[in-house]
N, C-alpha and C. Protein backbone atom coordinates (compact mmCIF):
# COMPACT_ATOMS: atom_id res chain seq x y z
N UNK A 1 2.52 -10.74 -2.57
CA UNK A 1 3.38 -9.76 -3.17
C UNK A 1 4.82 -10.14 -2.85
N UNK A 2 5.71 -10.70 -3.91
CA UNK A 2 6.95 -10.46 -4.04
C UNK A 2 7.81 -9.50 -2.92
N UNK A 3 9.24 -9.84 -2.46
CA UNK A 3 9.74 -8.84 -1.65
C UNK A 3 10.53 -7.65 -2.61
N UNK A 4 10.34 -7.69 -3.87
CA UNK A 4 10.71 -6.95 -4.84
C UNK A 4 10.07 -6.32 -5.78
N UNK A 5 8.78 -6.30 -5.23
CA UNK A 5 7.53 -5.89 -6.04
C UNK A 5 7.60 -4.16 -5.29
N UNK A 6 7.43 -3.10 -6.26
CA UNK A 6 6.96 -1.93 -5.83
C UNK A 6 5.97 -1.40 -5.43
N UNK A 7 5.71 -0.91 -4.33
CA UNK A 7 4.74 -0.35 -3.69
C UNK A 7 3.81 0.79 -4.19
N UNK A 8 2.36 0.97 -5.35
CA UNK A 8 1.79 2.55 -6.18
C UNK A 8 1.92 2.86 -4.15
N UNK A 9 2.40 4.51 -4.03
CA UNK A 9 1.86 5.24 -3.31
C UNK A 9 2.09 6.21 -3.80
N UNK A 10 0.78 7.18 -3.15
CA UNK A 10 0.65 8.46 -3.91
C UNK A 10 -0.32 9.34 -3.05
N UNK A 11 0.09 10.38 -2.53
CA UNK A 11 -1.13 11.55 -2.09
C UNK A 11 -2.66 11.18 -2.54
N UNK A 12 -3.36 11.16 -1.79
CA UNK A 12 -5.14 11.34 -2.71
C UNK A 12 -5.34 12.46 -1.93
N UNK A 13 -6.20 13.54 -2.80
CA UNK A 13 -6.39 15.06 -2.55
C UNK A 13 -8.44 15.02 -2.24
N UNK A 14 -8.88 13.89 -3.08
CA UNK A 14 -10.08 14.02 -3.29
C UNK A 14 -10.50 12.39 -4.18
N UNK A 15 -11.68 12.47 -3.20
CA UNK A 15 -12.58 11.23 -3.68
C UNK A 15 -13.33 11.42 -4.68
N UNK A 16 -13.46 11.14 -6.13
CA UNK A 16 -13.93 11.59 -7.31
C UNK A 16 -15.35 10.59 -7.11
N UNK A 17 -15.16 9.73 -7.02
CA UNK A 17 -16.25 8.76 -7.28
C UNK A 17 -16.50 7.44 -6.30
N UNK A 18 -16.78 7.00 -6.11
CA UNK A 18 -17.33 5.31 -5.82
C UNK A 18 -18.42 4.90 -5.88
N UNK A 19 -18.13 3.83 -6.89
CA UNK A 19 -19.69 3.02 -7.37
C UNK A 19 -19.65 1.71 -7.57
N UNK A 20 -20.26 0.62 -7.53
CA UNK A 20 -20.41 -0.86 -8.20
C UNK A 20 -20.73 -0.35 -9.63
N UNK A 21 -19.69 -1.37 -10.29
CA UNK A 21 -19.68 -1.97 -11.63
C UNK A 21 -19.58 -3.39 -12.21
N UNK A 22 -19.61 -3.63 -13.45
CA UNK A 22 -19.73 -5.13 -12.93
C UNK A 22 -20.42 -5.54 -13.13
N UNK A 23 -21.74 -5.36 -12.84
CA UNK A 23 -22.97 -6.05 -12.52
C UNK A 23 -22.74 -6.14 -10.96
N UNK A 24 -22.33 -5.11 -10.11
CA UNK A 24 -22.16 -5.40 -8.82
C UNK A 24 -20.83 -6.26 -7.98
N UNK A 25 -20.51 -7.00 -9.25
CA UNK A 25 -18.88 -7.60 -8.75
C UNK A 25 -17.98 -6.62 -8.36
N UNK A 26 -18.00 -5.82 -8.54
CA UNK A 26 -16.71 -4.98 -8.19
C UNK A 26 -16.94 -3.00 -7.81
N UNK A 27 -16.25 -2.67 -6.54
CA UNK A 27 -16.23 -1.53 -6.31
C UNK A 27 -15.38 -0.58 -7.05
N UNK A 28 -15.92 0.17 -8.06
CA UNK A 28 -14.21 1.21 -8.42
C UNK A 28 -14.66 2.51 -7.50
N UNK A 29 -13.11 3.22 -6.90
CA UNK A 29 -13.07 3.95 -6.26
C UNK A 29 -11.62 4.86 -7.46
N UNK A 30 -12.28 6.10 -7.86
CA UNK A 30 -11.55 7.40 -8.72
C UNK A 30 -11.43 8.02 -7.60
N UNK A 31 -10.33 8.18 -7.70
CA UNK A 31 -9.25 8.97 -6.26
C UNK A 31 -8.52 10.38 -7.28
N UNK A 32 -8.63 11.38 -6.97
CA UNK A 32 -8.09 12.64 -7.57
C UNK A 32 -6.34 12.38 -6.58
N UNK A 33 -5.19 12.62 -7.06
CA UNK A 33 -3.69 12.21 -6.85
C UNK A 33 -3.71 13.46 -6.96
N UNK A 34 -2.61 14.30 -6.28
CA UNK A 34 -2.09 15.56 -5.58
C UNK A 34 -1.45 16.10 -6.96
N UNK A 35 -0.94 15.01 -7.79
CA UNK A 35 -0.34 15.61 -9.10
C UNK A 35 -1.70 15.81 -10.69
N UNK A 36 -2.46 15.85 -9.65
CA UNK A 36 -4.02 16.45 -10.33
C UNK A 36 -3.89 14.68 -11.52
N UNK A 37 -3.26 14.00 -11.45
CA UNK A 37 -3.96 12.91 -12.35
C UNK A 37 -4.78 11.83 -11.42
N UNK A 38 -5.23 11.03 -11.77
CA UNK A 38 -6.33 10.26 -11.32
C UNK A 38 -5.81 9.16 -10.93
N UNK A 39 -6.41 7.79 -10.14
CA UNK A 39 -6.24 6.55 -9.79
C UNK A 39 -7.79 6.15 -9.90
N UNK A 40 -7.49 4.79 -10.23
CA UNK A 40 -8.70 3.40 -10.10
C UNK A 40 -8.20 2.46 -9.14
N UNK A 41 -9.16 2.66 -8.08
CA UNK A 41 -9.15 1.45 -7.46
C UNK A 41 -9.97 0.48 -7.85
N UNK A 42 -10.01 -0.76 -7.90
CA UNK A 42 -10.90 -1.61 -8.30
C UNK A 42 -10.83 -2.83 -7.22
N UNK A 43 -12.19 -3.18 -5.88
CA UNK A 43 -12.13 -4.36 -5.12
C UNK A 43 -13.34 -4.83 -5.19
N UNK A 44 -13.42 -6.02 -4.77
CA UNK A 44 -14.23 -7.12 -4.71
C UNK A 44 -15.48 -6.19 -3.58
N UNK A 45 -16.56 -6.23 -3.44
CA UNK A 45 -17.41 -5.78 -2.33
C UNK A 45 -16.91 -6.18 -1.33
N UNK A 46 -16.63 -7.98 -0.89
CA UNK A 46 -15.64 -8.19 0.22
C UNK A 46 -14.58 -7.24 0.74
N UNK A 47 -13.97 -6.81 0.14
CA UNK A 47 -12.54 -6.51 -0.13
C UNK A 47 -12.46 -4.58 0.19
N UNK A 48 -14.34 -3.89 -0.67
CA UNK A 48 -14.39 -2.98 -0.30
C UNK A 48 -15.17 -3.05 1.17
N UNK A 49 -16.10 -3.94 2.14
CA UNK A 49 -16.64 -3.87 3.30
C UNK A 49 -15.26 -3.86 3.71
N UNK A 50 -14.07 -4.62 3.71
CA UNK A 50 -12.92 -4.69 4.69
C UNK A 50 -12.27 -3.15 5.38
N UNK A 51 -11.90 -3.10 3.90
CA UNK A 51 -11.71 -1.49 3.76
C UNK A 51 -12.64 -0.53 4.64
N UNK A 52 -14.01 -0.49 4.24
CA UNK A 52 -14.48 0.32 5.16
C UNK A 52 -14.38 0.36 6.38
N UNK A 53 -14.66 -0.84 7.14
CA UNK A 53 -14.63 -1.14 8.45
C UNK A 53 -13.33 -0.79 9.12
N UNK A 54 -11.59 -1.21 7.92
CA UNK A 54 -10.57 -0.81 9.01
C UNK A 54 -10.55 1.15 8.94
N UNK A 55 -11.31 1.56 7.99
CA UNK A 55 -10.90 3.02 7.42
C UNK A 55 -11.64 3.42 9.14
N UNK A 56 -12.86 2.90 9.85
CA UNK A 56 -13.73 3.66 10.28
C UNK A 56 -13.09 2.96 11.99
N UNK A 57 -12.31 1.76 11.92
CA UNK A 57 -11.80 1.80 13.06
C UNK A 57 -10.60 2.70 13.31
N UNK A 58 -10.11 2.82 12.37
CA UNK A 58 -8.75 3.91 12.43
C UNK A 58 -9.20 5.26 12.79
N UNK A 59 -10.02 5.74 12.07
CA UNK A 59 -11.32 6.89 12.64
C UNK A 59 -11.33 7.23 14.14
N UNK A 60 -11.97 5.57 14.44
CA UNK A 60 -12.61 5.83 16.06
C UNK A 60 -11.06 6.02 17.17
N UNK A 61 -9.86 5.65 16.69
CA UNK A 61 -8.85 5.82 17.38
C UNK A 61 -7.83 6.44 16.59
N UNK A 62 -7.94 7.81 16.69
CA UNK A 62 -6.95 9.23 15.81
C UNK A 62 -5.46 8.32 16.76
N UNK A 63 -4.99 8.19 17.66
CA UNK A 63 -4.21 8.28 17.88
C UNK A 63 -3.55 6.75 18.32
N UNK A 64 -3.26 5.84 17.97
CA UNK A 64 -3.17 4.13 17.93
C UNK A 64 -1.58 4.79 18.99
N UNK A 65 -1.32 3.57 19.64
CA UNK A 65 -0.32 3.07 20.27
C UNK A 65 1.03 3.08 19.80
């Protein structure tokens, strides 16, 4: 990413969905946005195990250094 590239951030209020599509290539994750419209995430299974694992170490330590 560019040092001039913009950053999507946005509130998520609610997890609408997550499923493989694809034929299994790819995770989409429908995220409900605070301004009631929607997001697609779309990652590789790689890309969604990563994700899980840092979501669930951040979990095990509420309060990091």
């Amino acid at each position: 990413m560019s040092e001039t590239a913009a950053t999507d951030m946005f509130s998520a209020v609610r997890i609408v969905s997550a499923s493989l599509i694809d034929g299994g290539r790819t995770m989409a994750i429908r995220i409900k946005k605070a301004d009631t419209n929607e997001a697609l995430i779309l990652l590789s299974p790689k890309d969604a195990e990563d994700l899980q694992m840092r979501i669930s170490e951040a979990l095990e330590d509420p309060n990091p250094p």
